[in-house]
Protein backbone atom coordinates (compact mmCIF):
# COMPACT_ATOMS: atom_id res chain seq x y z
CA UNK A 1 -25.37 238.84 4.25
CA UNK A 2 -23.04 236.95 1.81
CA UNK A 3 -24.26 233.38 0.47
CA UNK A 4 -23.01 230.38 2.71
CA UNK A 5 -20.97 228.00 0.51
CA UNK A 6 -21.86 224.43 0.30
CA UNK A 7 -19.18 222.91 2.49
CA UNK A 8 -20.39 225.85 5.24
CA UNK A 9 -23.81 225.18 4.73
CA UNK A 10 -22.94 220.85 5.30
CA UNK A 11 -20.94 221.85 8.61
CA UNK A 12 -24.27 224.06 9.42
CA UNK A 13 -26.21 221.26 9.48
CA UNK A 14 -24.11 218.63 10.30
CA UNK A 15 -23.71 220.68 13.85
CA UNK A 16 -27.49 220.97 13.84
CA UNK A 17 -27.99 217.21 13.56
CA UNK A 18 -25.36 216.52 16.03
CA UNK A 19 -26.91 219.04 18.48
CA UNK A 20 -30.49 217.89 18.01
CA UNK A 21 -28.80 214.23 18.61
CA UNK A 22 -27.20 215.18 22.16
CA UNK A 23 -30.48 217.13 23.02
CA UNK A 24 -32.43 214.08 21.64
CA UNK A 25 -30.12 211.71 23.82
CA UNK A 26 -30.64 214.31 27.13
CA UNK A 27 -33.75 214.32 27.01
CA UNK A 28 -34.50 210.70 27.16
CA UNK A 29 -31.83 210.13 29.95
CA UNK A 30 -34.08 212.56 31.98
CA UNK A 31 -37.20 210.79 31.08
CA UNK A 32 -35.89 207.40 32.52
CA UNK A 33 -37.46 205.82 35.01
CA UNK A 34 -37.58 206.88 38.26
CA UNK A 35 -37.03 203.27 39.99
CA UNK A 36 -33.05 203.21 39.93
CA UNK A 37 -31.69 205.02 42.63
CA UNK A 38 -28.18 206.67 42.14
CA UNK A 39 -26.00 206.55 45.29
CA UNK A 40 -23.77 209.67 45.05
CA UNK A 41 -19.92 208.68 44.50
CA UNK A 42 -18.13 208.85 47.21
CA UNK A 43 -15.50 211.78 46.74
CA UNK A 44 -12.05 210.71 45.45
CA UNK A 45 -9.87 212.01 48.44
CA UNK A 46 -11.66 209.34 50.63
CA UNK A 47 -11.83 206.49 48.12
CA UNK A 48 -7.82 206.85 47.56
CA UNK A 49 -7.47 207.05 51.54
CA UNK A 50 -9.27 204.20 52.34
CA UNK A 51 -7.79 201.16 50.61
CA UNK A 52 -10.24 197.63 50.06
CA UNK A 53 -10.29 195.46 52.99
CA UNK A 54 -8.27 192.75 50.73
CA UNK A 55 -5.16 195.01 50.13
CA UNK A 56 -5.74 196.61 53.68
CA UNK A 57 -5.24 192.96 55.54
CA UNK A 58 -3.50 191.26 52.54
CA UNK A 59 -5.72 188.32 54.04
CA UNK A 60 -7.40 186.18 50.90
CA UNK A 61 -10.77 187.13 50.75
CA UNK A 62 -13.05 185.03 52.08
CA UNK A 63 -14.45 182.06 50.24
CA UNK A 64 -18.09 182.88 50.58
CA UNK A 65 -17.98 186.15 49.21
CA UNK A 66 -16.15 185.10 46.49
CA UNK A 67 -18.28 182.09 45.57
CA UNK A 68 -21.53 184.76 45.94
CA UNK A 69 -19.94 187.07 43.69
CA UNK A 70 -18.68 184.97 40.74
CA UNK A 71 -22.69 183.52 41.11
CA UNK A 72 -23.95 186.54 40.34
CA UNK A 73 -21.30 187.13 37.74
CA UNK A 74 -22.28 183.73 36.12
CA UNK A 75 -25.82 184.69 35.97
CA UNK A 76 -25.44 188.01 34.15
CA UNK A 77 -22.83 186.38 31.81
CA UNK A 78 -25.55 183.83 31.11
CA UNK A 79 -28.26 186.31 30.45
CA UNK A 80 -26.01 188.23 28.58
CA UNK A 81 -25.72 185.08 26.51
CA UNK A 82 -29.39 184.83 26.34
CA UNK A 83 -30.13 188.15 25.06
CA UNK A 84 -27.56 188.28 22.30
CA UNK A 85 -29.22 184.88 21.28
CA UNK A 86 -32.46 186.23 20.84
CA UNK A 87 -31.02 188.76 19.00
CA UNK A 88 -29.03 187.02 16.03
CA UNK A 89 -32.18 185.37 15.85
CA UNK A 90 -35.03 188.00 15.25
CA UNK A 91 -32.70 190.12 13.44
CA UNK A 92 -31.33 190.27 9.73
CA UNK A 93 -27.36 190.74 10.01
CA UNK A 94 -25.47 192.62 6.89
CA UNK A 95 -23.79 190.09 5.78
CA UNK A 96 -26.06 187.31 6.21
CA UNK A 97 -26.75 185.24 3.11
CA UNK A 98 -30.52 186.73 1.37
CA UNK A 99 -32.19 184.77 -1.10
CA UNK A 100 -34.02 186.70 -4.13
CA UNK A 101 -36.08 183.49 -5.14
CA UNK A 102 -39.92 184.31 -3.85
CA UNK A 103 -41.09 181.65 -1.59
CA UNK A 104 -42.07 178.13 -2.69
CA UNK A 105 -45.90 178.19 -3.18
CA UNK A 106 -47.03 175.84 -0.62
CA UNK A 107 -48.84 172.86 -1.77
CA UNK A 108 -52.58 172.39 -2.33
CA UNK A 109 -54.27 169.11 -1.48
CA UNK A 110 -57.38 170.29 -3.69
CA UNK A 111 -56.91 169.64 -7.12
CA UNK A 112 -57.01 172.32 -9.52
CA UNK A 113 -60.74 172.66 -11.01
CA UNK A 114 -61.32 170.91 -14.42
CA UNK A 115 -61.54 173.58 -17.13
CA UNK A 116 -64.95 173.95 -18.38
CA UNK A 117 -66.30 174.80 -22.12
CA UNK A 118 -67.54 178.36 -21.59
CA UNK A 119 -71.47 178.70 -22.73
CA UNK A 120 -72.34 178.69 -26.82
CA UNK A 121 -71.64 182.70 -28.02
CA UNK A 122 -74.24 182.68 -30.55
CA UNK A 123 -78.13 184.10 -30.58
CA UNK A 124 -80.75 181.35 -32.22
CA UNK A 125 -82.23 182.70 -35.00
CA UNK A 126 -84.22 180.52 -36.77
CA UNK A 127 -84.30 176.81 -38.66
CA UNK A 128 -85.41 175.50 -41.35
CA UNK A 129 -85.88 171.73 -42.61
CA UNK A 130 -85.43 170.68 -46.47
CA UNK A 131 -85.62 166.94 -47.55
CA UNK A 132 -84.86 165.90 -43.80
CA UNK A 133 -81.68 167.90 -43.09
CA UNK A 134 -82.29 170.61 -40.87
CA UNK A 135 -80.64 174.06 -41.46
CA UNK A 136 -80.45 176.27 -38.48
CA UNK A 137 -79.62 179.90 -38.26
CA UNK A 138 -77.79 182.17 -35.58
CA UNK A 139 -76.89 185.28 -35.06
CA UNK A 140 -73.91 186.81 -33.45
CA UNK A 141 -73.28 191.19 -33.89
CA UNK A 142 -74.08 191.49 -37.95
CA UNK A 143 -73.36 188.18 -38.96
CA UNK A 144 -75.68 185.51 -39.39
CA UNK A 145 -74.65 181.47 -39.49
CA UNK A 146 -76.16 178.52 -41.43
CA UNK A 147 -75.52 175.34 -39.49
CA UNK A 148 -76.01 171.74 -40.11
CA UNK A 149 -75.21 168.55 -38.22
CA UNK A 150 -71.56 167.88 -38.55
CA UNK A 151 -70.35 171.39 -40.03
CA UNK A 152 -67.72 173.11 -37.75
CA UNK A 153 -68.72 177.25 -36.61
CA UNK A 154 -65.61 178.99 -36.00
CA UNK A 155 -63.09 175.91 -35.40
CA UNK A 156 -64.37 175.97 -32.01
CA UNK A 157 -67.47 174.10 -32.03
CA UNK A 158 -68.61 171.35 -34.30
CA UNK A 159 -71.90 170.18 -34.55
CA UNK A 160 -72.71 166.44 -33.74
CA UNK A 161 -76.44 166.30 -33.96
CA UNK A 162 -79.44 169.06 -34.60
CA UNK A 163 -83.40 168.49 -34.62
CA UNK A 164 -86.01 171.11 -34.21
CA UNK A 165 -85.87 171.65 -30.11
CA UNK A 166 -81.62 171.38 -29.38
CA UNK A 167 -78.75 170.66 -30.82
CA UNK A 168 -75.68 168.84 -29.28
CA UNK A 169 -71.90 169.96 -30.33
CA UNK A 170 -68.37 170.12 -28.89
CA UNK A 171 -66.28 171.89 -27.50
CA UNK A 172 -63.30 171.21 -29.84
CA UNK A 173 -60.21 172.71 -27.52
CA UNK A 174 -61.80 170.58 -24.15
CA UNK A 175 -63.22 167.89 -25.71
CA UNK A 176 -66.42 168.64 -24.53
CA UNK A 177 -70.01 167.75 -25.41
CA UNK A 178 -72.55 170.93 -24.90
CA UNK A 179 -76.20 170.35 -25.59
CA UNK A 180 -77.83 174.09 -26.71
CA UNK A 181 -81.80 174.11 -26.76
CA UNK A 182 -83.61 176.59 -28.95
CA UNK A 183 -86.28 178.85 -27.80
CA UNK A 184 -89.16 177.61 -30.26
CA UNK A 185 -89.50 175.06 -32.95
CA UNK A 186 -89.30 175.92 -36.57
């Protein structure tokens, strides 16, 4: 069998959507619902023999008729109204303007919490006290740190006061005062 080209092999399955389409489509007309009744059509010989009793009498129609049918046309004119309403409204039309921007963040009555000086990173070590200045000794990974009052570890903290049970320092980038205690005297 010889290779199909690619224009015969698009017609091949354009013709096999289209058919799956009308079997698709035939299908669900069968599958309706079963509470509309279909009046068979009256066969054309006797509709073309038997003209309307307006043209038959060329009498106006009368009044009531008319006013019950233009009702009823009203009403379906009016719900057709309705429904194409409801459509433009829960749908997105093509050429309807679409804004890219994400939505504005909606506003919170709770202000945001205060930021808070996170704990002191270093171990206690030790201390030590020479001629009333007290020296005191941590420990973060391998490398150990002499402190006194008023030096600054790591231009993060500095040191405001020190005695033998806690020290008090702060947090420079907050502004905050921390109080650390140490584990034993020495």
């Amino acid at each position: 069998m010889a290779e199909l080209t690619p224009a015969r092999k698009r017609a091949a399955m354009l013709i096999v959507v289209v058919g799956s389409a009308l079997i698709g489509e035939r299908v669900v007309a069968l599958m309706g619902s079963d509470d509309q009744i279909v009046e068979p059509a009256a066969p054309s010989s006797s509709r073309l023999r038997t003209p309307p009793r307006s043209i038959a009498s060329n009498a106006a129609p009368d009044a009531s008729a008319v006013g019950v049918q233009l009702g009823r046309l009203d009403a379906r004119q009016r719900a057709l109204v309705d429904d194409a309403d409801a459509d433009r409204a829960s749908q997105n039309h093509l050429f309807d303007a679409v804004s890219w921007q994400p939505p504005a963040a909606k506003a919170d009555t709770a202000p945001p919490p205060k930021p808070v000086a996170p704990p002191f990173p270093y171990a206690y070590l030790g201390g030590l006290s020479e001629d009333g200045v007290r020296t005191t000794f941590f420990t973060q990974g391998d490398r150990v740190l002499p402190v006194k009052a008023g030096d600054t570890v790591d231009a993060v903290y500095r040191v405001e006061q020190m005695n033998e049970k806690h020290m008090t320092l702060t947090y420079l980038p907050l502004n905050q005062s921390l109080t650390v205690t140490f584990r034993s005297g020495g």
